[in-house]
C-alpha atoms as a PDB file:
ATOM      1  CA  UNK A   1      -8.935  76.118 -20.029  1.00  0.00           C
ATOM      2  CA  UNK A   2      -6.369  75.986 -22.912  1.00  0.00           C
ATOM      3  CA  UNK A   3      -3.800  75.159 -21.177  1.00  0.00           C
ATOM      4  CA  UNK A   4      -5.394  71.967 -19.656  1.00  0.00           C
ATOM      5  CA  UNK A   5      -6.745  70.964 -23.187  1.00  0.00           C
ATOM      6  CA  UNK A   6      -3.475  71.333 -24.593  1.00  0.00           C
ATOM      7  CA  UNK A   7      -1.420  69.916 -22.355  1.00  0.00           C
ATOM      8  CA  UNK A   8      -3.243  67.172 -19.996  1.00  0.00           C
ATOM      9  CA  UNK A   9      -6.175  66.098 -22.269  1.00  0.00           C
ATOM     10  CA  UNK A  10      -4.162  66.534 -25.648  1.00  0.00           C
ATOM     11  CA  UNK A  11      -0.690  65.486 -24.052  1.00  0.00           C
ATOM     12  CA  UNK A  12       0.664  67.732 -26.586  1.00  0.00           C
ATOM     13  CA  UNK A  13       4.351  68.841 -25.463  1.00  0.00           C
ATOM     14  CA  UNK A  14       4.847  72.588 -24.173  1.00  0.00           C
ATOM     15  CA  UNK A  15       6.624  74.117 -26.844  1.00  0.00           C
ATOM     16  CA  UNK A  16       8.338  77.736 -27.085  1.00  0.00           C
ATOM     17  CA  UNK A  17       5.666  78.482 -29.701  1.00  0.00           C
ATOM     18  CA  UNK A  18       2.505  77.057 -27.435  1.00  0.00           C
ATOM     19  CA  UNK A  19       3.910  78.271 -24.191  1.00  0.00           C
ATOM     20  CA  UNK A  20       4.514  81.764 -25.679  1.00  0.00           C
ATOM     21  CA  UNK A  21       1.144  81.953 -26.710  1.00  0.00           C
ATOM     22  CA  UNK A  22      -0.637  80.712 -23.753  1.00  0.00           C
ATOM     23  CA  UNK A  23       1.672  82.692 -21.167  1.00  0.00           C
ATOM     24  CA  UNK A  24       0.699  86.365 -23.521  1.00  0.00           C
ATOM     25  CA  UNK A  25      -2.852  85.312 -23.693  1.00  0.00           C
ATOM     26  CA  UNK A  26      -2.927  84.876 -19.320  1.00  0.00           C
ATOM     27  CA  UNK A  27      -0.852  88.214 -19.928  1.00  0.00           C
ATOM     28  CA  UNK A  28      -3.085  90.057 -21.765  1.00  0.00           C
ATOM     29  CA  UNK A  29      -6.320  88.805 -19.971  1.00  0.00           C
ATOM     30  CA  UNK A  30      -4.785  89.527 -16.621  1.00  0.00           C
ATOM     31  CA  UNK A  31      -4.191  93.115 -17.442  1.00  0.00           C
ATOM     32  CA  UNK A  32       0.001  92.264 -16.469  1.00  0.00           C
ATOM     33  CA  UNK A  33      -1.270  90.124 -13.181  1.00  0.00           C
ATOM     34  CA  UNK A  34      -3.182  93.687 -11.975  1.00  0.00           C
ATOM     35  CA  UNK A  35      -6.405  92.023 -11.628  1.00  0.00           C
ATOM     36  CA  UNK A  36      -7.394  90.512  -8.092  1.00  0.00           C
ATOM     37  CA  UNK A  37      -9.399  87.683  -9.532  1.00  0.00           C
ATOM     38  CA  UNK A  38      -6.182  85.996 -10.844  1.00  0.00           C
ATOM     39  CA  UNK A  39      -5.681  82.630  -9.100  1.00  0.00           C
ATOM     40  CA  UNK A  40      -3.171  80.662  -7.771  1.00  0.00           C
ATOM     41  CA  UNK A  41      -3.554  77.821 -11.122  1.00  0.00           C
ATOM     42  CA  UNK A  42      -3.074  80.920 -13.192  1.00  0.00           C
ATOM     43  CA  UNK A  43       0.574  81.662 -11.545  1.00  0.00           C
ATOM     44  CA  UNK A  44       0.909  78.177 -11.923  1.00  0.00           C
ATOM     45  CA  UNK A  45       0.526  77.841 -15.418  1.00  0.00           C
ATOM     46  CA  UNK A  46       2.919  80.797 -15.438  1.00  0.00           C
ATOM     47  CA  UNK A  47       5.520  79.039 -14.151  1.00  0.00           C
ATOM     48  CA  UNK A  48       4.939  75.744 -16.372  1.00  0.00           C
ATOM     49  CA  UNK A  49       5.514  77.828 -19.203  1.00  0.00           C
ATOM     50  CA  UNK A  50       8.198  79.751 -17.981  1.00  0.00           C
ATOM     51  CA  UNK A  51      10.388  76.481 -16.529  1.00  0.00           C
ATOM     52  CA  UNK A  52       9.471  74.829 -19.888  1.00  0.00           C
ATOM     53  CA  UNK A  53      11.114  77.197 -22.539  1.00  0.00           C
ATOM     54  CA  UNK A  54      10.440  80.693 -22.196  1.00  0.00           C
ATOM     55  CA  UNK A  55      13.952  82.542 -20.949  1.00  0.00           C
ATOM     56  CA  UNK A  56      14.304  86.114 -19.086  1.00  0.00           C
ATOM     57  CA  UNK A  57      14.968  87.728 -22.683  1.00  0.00           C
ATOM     58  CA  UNK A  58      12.175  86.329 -24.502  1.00  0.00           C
ATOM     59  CA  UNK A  59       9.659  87.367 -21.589  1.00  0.00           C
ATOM     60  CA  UNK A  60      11.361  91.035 -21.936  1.00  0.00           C
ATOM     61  CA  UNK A  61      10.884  91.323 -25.677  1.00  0.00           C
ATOM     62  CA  UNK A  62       7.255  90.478 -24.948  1.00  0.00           C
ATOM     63  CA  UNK A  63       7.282  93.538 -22.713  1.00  0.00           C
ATOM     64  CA  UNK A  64       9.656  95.712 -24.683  1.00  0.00           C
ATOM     65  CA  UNK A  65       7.942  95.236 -28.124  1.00  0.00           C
ATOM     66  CA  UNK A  66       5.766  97.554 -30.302  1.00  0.00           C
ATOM     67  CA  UNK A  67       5.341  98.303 -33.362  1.00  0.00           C
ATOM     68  CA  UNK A  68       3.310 101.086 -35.781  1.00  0.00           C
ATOM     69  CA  UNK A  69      -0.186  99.555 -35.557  1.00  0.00           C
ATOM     70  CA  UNK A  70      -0.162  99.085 -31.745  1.00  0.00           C
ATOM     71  CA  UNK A  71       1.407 103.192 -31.284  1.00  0.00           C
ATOM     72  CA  UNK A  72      -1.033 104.543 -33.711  1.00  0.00           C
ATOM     73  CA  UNK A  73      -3.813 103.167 -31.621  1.00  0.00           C
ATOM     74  CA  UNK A  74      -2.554 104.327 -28.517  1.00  0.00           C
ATOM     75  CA  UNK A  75      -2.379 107.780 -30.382  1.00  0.00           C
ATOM     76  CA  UNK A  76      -5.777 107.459 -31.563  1.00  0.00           C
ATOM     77  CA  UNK A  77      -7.338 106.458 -28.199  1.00  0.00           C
ATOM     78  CA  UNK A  78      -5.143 109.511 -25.966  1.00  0.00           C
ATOM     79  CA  UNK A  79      -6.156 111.468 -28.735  1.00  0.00           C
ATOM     80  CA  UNK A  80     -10.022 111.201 -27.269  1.00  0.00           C
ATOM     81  CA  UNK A  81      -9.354 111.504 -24.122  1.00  0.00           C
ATOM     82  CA  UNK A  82     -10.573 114.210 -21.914  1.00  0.00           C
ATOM     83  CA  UNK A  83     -10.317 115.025 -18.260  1.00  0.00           C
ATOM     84  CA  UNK A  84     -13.612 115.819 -16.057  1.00  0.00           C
ATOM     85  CA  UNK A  85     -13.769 118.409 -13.627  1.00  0.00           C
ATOM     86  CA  UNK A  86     -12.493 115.500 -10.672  1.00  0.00           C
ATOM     87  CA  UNK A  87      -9.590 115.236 -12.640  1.00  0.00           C
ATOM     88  CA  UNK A  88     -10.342 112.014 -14.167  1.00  0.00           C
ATOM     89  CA  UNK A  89     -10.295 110.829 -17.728  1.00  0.00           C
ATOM     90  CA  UNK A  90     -13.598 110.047 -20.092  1.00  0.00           C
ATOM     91  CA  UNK A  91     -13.619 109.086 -23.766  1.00  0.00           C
ATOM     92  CA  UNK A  92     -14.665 111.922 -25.951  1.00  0.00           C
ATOM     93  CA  UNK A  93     -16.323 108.869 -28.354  1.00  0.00           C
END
């Protein structure tokens, strides 16, 4: 992993920058820790980052942000949404 590159083979020091960055990529990839196959070294790695630099506020504005491009494609994807006759939701593309 990244991380373990980064950090125990590179010995580079966890900075706000690389911490950021790893802890929104496990984010991301995670799907906000919703996925079951999420292990116990990813919580870990969580916490390294957190402990290191990453404050309560900072982790929020992760959360809290958006901007144009990131609205206009959730426009454009609800857009093509339909729901089947269970109630679900397909992609009209």
């Amino acid at each position: 992993m990244v991380f373990d590159l980064i950090v125990n083979e590179l010995q580079v020091p966890l900075t706000l920058e690389i911490a950021t960055h790893v802890y929104v990529a496990i984010l991301t990839d995670t799907g906000s820790f919703h996925y079951s196959s999420i292990s116990p070294r990813t919580f870990d790695i969580c916490r390294q980052c957190m402990e290191a630099v990453i404050d309560r506020g900072h982790r929020q504005a992760i959360f809290d942000s958006n901007n144009l491009g990131r609205l206009k494609l959730f426009g454009a994807v609800l857009s093509q949404m339909e729901l089947d006759s269970t109630g679900g939701s397909r992609s009209s593309a």
